[in-house]
Structures are given as C-alpha cells and as structure tokens.
Protein backbone atom coordinates (compact mmCIF):
# COMPACT_ATOMS: atom_id res chain seq x y z
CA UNK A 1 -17.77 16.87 15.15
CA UNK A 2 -14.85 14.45 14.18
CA UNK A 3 -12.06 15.78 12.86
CA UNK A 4 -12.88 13.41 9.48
CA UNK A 5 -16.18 15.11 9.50
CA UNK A 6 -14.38 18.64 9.83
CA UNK A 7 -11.74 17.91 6.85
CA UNK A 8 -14.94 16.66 4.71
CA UNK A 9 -16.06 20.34 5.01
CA UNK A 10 -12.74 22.04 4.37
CA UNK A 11 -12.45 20.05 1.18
CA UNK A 12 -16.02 20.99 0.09
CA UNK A 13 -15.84 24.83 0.74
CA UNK A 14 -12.13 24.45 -1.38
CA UNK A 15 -14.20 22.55 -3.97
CA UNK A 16 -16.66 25.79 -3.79
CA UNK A 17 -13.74 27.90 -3.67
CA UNK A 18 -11.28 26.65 -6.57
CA UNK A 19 -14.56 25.56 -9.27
CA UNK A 20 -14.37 23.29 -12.50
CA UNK A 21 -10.55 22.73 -11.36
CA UNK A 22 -11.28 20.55 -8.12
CA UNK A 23 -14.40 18.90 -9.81
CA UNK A 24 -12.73 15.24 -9.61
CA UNK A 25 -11.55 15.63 -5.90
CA UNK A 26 -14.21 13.66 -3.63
CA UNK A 27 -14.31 15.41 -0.39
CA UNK A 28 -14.22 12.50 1.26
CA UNK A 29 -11.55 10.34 -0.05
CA UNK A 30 -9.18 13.32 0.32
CA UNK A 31 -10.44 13.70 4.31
CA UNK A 32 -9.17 9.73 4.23
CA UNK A 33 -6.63 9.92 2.59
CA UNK A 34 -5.25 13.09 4.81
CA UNK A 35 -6.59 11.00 8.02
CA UNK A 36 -4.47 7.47 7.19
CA UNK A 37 -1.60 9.43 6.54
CA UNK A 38 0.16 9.91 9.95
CA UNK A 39 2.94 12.61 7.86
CA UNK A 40 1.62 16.24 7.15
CA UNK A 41 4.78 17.26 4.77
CA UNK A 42 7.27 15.99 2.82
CA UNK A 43 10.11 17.46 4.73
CA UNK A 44 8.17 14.87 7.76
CA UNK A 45 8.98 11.69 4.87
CA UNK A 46 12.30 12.22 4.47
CA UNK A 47 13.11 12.79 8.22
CA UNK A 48 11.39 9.76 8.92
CA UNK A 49 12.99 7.68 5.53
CA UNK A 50 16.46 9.42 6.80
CA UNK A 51 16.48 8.12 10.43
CA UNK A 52 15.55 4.44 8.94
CA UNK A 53 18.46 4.51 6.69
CA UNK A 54 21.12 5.87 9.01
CA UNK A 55 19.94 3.38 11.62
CA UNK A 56 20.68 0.36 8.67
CA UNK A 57 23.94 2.25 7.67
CA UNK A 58 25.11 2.41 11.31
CA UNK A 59 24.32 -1.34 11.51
CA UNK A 60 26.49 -1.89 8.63
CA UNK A 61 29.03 0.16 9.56
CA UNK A 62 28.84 -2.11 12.74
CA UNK A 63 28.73 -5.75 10.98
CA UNK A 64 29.20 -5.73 7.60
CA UNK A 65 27.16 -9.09 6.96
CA UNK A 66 24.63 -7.12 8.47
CA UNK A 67 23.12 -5.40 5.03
CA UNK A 68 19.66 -4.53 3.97
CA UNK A 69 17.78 -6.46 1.20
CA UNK A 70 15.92 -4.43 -1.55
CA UNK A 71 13.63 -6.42 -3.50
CA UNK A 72 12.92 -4.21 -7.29
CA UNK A 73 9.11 -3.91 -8.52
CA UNK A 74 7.64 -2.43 -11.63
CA UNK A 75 3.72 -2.40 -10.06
CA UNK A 76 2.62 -0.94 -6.74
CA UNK A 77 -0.19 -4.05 -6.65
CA UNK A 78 2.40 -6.70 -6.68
CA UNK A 79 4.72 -4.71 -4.41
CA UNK A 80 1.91 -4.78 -2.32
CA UNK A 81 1.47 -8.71 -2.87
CA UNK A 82 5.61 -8.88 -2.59
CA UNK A 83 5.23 -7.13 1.10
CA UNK A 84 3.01 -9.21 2.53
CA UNK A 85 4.62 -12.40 1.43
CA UNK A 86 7.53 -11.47 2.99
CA UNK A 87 6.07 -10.08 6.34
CA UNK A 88 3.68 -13.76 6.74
CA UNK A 89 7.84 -15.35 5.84
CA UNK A 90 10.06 -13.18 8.64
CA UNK A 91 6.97 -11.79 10.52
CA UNK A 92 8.08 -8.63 9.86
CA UNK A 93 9.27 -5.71 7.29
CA UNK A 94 11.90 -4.53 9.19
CA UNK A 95 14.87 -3.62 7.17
CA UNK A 96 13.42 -5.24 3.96
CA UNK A 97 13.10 -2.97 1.45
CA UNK A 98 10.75 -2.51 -1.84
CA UNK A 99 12.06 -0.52 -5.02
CA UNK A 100 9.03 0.50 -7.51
CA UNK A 101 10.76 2.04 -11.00
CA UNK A 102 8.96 4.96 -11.28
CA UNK A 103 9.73 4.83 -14.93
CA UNK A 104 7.78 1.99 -15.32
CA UNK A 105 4.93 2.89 -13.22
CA UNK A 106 4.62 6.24 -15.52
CA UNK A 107 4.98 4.11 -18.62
CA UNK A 108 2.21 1.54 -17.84
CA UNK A 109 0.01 4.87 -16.82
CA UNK A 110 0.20 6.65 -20.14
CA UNK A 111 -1.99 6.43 -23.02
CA UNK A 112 -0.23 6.98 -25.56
CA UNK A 113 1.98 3.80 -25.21
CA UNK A 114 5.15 3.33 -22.69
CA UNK A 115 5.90 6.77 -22.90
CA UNK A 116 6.83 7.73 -19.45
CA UNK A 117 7.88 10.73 -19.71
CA UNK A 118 4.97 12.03 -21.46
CA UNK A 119 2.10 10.64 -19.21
C-alpha cells in the first residue's frame, strides 16, 4: 500500500475518532496536502527560511550591491501570478522574494467586511 493510500486511512479513522468536529476535513486532500509538503514541522520552516536568509545576509555582508529584492502582495493568486513572471524573466527565484500582508489576506477573508482581525 502507498504511503498516500496509508495517510488516506489515518485521516479517516481520526475523522471516526474526533466526530462532527473533523466533518469538513477530506481524507484525501489532507493525505495530499501532507504528501506535497516535503516539511513535517514548523521548527523544519524556519530552519530551512533561516539558512536562506543567512546565506543572502552573508552575501551582503560580502558585497553590499549584492541585496535581495522583495516584491509586496496583498493576494496569494497574484503572488502566485507575480512568481512565475519573474522565474519565465531571470529563470529562476533565487533570492527574489514575495511579501503577502497577512492583514490583508485576513481582511479580504472575513465576512463581516475588512475586518481582519475578526475573521
């Protein structure tokens, strides 16, 4: 059995475990979801994010003309969009850099206007 297959199951028999609470988690978007994600904690993001940026600030450190762009977003669709435009432009993302305002992100989400800290 695959190990997709396997994480399928475990979300199931949680879904069977936990009741009415898990009855909007789809077994097997969560076993793709955990499957395309190559970190298993948070702790594993930030090591990886921290290694990145101390890489860019010894660079800088190095060559001062030698800084890191950061282009701001308010929509993870067009931050998607933004990305690939400018990996087809330098055939590559390395050391570019995509902000998305959280703020706004929560504000657009809510339904009781832009609210953001109430969605």
């Amino acid at each position: 059995m695959s190990s997709l297959n396997k994480d399928i199951e475990t979300v199931a028999a949680l879904k069977e475990t936990y009741g009415s609470a898990w009855n909007a988690i789809n077994p097997e978007y969560a076993a793709r979801m955990r499957a395309q994600n190559k970190f298993k904690t948070g702790l594993d993001i930030a090591k990886y994010t921290a290694a990145i940026m101390r890489k860019d600030m010894e660079r800088y450190d190095n060559d001062s003309s030698q800084y890191t762009q950061s282009l701001g977003c308010w929509h993870g669709f067009i931050g998607q969009q933004k990305l690939i435009s400018i990996k087809k432009h330098f055939n590559s993302t390395d050391r570019k850099y995509l902000y998305l305002s959280g703020w706004m992100v929560a504000a657009l989400r809510s339904e009781f206007g832009p609210l953001p800290d109430q969605s």
